[in-house]
Each structure stands twice: as C-alpha cells, then as structure tokens.
C-alpha atoms as a PDB file:
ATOM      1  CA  UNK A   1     203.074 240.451  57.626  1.00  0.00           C
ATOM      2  CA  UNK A   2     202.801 237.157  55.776  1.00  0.00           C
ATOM      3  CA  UNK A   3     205.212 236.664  52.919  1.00  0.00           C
ATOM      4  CA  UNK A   4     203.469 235.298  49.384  1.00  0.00           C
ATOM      5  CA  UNK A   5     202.202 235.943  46.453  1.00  0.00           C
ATOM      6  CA  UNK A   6     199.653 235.408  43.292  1.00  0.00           C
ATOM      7  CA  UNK A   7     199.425 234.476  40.020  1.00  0.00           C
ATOM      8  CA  UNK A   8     197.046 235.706  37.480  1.00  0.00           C
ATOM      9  CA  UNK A   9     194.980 233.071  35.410  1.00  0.00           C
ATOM     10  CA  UNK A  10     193.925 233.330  31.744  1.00  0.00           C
ATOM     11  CA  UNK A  11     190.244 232.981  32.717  1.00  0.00           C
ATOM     12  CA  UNK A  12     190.891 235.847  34.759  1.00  0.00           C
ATOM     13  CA  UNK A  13     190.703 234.493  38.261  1.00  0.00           C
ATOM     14  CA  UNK A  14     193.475 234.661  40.530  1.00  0.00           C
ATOM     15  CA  UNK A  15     195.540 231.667  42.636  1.00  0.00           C
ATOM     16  CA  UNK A  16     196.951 233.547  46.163  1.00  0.00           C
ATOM     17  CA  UNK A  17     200.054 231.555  48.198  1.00  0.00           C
ATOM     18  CA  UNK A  18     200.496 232.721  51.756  1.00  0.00           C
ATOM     19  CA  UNK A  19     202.947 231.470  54.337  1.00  0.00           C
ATOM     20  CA  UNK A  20     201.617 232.208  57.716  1.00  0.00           C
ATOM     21  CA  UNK A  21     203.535 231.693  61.586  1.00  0.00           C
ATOM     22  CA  UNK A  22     201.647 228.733  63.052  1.00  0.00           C
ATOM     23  CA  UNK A  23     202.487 226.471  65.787  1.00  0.00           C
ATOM     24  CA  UNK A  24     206.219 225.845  65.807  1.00  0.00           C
ATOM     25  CA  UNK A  25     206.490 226.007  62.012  1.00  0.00           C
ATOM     26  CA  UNK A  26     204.828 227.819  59.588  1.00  0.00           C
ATOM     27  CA  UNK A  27     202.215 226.560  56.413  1.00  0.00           C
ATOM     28  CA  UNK A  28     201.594 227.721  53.294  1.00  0.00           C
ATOM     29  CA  UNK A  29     197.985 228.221  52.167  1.00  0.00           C
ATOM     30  CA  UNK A  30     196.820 228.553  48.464  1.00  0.00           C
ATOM     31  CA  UNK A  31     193.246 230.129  47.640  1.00  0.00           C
ATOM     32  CA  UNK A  32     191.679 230.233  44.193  1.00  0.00           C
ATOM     33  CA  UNK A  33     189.032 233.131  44.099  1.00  0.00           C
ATOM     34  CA  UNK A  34     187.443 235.657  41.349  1.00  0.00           C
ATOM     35  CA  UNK A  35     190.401 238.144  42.382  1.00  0.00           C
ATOM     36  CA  UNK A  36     192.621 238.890  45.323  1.00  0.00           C
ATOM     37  CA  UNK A  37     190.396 240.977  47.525  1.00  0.00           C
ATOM     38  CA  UNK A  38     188.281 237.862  47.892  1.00  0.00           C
ATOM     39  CA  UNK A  39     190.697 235.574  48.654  1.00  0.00           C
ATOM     40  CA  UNK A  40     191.904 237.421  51.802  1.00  0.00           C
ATOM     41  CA  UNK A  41     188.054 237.407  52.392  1.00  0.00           C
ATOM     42  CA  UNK A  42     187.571 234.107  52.373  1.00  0.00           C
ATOM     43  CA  UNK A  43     190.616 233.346  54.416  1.00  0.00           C
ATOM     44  CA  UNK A  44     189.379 236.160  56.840  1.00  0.00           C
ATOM     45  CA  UNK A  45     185.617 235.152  57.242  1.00  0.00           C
ATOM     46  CA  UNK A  46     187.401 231.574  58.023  1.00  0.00           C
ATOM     47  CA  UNK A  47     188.831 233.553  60.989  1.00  0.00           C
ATOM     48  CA  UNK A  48     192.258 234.499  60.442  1.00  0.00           C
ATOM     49  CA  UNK A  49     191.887 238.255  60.556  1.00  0.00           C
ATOM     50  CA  UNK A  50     194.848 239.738  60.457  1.00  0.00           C
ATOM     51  CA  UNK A  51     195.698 238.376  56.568  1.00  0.00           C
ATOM     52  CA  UNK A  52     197.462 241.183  54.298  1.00  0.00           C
ATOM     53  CA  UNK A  53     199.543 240.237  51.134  1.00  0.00           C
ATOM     54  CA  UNK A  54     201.891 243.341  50.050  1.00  0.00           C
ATOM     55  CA  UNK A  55     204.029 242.125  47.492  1.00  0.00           C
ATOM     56  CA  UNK A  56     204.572 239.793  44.892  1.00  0.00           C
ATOM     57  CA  UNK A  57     207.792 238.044  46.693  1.00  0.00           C
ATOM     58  CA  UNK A  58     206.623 234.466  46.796  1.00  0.00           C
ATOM     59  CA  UNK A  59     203.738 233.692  43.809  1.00  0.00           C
ATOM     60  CA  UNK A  60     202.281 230.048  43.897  1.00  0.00           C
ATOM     61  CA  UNK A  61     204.264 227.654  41.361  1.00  0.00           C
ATOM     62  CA  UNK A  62     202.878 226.107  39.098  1.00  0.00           C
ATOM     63  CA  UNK A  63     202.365 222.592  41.116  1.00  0.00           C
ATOM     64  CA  UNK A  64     200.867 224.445  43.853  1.00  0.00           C
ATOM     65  CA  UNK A  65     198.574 226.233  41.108  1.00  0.00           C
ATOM     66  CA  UNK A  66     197.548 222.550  39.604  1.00  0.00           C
ATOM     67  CA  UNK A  67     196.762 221.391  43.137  1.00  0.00           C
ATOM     68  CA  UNK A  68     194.343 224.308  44.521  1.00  0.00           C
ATOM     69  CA  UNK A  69     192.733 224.492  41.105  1.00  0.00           C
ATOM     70  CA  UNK A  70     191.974 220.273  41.557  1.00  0.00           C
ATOM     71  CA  UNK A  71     190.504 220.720  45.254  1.00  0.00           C
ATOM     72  CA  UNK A  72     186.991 221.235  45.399  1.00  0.00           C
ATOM     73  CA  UNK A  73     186.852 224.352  47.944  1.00  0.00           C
ATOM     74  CA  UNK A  74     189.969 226.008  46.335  1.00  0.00           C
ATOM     75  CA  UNK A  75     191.372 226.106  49.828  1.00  0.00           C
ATOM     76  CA  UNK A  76     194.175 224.228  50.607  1.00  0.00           C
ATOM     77  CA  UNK A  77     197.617 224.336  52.987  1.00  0.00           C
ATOM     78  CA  UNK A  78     200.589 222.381  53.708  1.00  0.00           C
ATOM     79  CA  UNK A  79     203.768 222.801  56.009  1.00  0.00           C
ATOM     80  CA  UNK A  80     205.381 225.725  54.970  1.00  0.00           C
ATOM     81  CA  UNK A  81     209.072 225.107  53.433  1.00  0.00           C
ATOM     82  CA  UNK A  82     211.909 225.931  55.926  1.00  0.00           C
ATOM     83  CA  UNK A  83     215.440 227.777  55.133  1.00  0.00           C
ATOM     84  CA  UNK A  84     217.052 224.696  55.209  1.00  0.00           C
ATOM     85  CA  UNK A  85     215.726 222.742  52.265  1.00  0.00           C
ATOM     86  CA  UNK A  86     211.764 223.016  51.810  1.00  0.00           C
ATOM     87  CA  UNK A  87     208.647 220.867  52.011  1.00  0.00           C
ATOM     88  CA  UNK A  88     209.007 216.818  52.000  1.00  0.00           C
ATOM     89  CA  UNK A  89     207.958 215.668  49.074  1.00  0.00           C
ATOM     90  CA  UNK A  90     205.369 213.103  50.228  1.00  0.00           C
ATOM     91  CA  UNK A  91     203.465 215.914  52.256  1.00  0.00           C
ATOM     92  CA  UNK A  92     200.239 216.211  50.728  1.00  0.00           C
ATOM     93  CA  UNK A  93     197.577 219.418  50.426  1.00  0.00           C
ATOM     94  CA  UNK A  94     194.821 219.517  52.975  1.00  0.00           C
ATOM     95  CA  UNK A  95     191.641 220.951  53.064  1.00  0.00           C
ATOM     96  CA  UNK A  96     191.802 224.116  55.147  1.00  0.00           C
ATOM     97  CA  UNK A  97     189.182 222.377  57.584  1.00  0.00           C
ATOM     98  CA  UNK A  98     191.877 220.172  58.871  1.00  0.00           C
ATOM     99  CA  UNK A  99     193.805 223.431  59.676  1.00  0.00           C
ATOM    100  CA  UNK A 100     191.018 225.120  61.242  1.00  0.00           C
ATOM    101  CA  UNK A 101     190.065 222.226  63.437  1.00  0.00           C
ATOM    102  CA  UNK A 102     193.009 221.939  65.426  1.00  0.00           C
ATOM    103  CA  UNK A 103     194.973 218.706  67.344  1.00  0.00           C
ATOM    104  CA  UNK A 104     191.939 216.977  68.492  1.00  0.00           C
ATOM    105  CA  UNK A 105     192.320 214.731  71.843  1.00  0.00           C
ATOM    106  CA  UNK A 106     192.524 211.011  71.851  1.00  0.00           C
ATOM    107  CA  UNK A 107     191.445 209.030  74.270  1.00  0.00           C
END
C-alpha cells in the first residue's frame, strides 16, 4: 500500500501525493485531476496498476501543490524523502515520462 495523500482545491479539483517502492529508493508522485478516482486512473492507464490511496497520512504541501499545478501534464515525481532527513533541495520535479522510460543504455 502506498503511503500519501490529497488536498482539495477551491476550484474543486483535487492535487494527489503518492510515495511508491521503486528501485532502491522510493519517489513521490503528485497528480492534479478533476477528483481522486481519476488520478489513480491516470497513474494506472500509465501502467502502474496496483495504485490505492487509503488515507489521508501524507497530503501534498503546499510547494509540491504550486509545482504540479505549474507542469503542463499535472504529472510529476521526484525522489521520495528518506527517514533520515528528506529530499535535497536542488532535486527538481520531472515529468512522469522520465520515470516511465527507465535507465536508458549508453554507448
């Protein structure tokens, strides 16, 4: 089960946070979307299936709300923050494509 959250928007819309287990650490992926059943839709028809939120334990802040709302797909992730102190601060969003996509080869 991931852990996360959402917060509700006055124009009615809703901004969902999700940390979710990937590689050796986890990330943390904000959607923007008419309401929550369609942002676990979206996330799902980008193929990560098995995405539930129960709970309101850890709701987008309001930095993560400013920067998901600013992205043109309303799809964004970052490194997840650890235990032991949270995200860097120079880590940037990304565009959920660069998740998706994978390590690519070089060479």
């Amino acid at each position: 089960m991931a852990a996360g959250g959402f917060s509700k928007l006055p124009n009615g819309t809703v901004v969902v946070a999700l940390n979710l287990p990937y590689g050796s650490a986890g990330v943390r992926i904000l959607v923007h979307a008419a309401n929550r059943a369609r942002a676990l839709t979206r996330l799902r028809n980008l193929g990560l299936r098995a995405v539930y939120l129960r709970g309101n334990a850890e709701p987008p802040t309001p930095d993560e709300i400013t920067a998901v709302l600013h992205h043109p797909d309303g799809l964004v992730w970052r490194t997840a923050p650890t235990a032991a102190g949270g995200v860097m601060a120079t880590e940037l969003w990304h565009p959920i494509r660069a998740l998706l996509r994978g390590p690519t080869a070089v060479g």
